[in-house]
C-alpha atoms as a PDB file:
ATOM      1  CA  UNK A   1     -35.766 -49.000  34.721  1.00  0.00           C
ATOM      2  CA  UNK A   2     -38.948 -49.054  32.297  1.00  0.00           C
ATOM      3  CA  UNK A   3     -39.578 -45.480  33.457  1.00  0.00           C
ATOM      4  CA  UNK A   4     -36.431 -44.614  32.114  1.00  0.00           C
ATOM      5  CA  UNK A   5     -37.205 -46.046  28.547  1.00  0.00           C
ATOM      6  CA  UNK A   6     -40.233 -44.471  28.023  1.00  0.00           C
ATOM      7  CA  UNK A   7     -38.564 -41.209  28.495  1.00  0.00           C
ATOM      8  CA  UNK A   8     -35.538 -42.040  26.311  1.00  0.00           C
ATOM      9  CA  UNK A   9     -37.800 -42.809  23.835  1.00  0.00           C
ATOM     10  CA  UNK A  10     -40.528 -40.007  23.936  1.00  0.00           C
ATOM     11  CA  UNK A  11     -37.792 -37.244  23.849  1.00  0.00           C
ATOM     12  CA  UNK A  12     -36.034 -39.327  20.829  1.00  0.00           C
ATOM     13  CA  UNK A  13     -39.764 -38.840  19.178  1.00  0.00           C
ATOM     14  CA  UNK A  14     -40.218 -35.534  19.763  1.00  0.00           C
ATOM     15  CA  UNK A  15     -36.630 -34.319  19.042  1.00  0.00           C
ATOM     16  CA  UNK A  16     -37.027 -36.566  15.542  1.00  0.00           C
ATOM     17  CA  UNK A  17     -40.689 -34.789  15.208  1.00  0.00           C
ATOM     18  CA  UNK A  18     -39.042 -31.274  16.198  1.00  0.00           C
ATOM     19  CA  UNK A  19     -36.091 -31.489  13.213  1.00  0.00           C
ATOM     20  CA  UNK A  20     -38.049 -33.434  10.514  1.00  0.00           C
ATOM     21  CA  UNK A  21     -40.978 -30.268  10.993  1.00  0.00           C
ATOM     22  CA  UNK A  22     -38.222 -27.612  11.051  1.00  0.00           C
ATOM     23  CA  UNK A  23     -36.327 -28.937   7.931  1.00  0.00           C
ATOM     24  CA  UNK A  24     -39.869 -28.872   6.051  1.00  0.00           C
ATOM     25  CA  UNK A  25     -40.762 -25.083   7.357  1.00  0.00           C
ATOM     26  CA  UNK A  26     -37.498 -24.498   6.235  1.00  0.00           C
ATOM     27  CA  UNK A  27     -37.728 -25.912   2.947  1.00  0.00           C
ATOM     28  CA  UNK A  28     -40.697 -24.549   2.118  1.00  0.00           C
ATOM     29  CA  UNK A  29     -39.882 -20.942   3.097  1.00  0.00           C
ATOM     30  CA  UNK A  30     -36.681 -20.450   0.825  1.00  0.00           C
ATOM     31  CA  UNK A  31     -36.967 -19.605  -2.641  1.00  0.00           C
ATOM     32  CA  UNK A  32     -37.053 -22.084  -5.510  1.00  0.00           C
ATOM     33  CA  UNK A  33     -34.503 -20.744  -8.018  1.00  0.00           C
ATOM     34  CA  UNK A  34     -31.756 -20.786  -5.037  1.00  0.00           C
ATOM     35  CA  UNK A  35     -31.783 -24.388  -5.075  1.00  0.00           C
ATOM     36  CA  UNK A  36     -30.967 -24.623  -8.647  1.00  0.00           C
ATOM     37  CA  UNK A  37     -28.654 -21.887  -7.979  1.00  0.00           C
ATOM     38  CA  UNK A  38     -26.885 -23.954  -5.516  1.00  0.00           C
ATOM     39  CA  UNK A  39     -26.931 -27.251  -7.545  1.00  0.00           C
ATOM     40  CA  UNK A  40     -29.169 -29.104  -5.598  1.00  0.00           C
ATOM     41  CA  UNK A  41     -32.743 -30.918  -5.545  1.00  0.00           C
ATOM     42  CA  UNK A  42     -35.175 -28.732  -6.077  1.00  0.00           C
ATOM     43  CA  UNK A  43     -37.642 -26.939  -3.832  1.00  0.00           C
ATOM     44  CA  UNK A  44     -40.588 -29.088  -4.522  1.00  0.00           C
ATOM     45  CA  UNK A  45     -38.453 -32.232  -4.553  1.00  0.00           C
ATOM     46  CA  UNK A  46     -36.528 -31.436  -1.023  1.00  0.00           C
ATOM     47  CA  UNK A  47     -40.493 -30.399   0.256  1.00  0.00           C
ATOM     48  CA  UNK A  48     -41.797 -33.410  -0.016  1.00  0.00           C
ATOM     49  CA  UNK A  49     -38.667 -35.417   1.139  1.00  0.00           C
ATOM     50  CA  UNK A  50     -38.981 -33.424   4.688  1.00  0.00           C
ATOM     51  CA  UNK A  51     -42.592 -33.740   4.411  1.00  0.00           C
ATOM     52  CA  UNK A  52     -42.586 -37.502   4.466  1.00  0.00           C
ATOM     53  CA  UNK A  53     -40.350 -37.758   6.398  1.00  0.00           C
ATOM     54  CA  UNK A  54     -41.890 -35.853   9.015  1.00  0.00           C
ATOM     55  CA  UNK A  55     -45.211 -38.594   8.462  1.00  0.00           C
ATOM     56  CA  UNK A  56     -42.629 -41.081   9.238  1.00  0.00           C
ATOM     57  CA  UNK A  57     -42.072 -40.091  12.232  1.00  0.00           C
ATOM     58  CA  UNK A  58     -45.527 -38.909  13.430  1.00  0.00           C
ATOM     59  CA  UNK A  59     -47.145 -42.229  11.609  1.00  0.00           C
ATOM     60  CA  UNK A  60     -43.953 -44.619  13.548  1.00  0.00           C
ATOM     61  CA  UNK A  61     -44.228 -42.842  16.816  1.00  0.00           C
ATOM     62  CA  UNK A  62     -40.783 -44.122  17.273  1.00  0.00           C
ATOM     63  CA  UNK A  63     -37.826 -42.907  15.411  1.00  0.00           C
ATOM     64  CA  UNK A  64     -35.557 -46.326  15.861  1.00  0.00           C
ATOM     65  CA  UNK A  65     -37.657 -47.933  13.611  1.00  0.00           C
ATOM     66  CA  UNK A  66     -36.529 -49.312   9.877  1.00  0.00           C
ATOM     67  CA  UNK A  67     -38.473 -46.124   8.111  1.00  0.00           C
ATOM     68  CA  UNK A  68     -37.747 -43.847  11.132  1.00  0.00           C
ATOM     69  CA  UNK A  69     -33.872 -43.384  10.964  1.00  0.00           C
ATOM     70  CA  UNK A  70     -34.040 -42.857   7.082  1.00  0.00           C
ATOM     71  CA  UNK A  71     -36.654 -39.955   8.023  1.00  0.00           C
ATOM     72  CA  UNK A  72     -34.002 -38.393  10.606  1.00  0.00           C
ATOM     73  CA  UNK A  73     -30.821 -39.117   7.660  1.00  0.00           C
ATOM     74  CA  UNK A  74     -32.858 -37.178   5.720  1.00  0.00           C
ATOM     75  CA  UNK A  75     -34.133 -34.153   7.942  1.00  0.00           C
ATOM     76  CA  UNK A  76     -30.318 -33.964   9.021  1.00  0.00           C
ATOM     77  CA  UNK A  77     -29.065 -33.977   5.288  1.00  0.00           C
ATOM     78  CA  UNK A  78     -31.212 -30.925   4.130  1.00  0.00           C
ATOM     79  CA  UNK A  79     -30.630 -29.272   7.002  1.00  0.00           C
ATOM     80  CA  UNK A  80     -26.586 -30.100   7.082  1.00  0.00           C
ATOM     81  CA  UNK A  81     -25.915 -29.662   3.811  1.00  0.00           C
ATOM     82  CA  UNK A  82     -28.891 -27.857   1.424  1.00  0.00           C
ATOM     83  CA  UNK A  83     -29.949 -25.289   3.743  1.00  0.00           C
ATOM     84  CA  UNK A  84     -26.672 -23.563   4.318  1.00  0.00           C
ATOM     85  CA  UNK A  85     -26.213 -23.810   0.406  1.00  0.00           C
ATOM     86  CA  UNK A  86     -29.549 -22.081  -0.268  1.00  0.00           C
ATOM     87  CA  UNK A  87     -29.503 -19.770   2.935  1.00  0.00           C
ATOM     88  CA  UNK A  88     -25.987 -18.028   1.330  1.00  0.00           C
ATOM     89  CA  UNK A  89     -27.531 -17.084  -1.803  1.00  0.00           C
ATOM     90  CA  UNK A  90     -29.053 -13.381  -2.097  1.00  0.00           C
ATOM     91  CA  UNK A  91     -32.352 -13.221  -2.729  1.00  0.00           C
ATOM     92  CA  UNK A  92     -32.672 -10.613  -6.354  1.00  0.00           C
ATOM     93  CA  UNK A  93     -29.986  -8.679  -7.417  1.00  0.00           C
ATOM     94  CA  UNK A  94     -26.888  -7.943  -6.145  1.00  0.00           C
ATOM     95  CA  UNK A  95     -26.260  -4.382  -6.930  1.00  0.00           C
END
């Protein structure tokens, strides 16, 4: 049954590694002035949130750890709740 551990917990890693790296891409492509525009943190703040926690997880090599799950709340709040907020505003005018 250790076989099946190690593979529970390597595709918990890399799914942790997978969403903490997309929610940083992702925060680092949209626009600054639409997270201000949609109330929240802004750009450089929510950056470097998904960016640690992304070193969390690389540096832990195990996301059930005390630092790890905090790095995957994280990753899952940006991309739950900030990224549709900032991905429904227009970028430039709206004519």
């Amino acid at each position: 049954m250790a076989w099946f551990d190690v593979w529970l917990l390597t595709a918990l890693y890399w799914a942790a590694q997978a969403l903490t790296v997309w929610a940083f891409v992702d925060a680092l492509i949209r626009p600054a002035p639409a997270f201000v525009a949609a109330g929240k943190l802004t750009k450089p703040g929510w950056a470097a949130i998904t960016a640690l926690a992304a070193v969390v997880i690389y540096l832990s090599q195990n996301p059930m750890t005390f630092l790890g799950l905090p790095a995957i709340i994280a990753a899952v709040v940006y991309l739950v709740d900030v990224r549709p907020a900032v991905r429904g505003l227009r970028r430039g005018n709206s004519w």
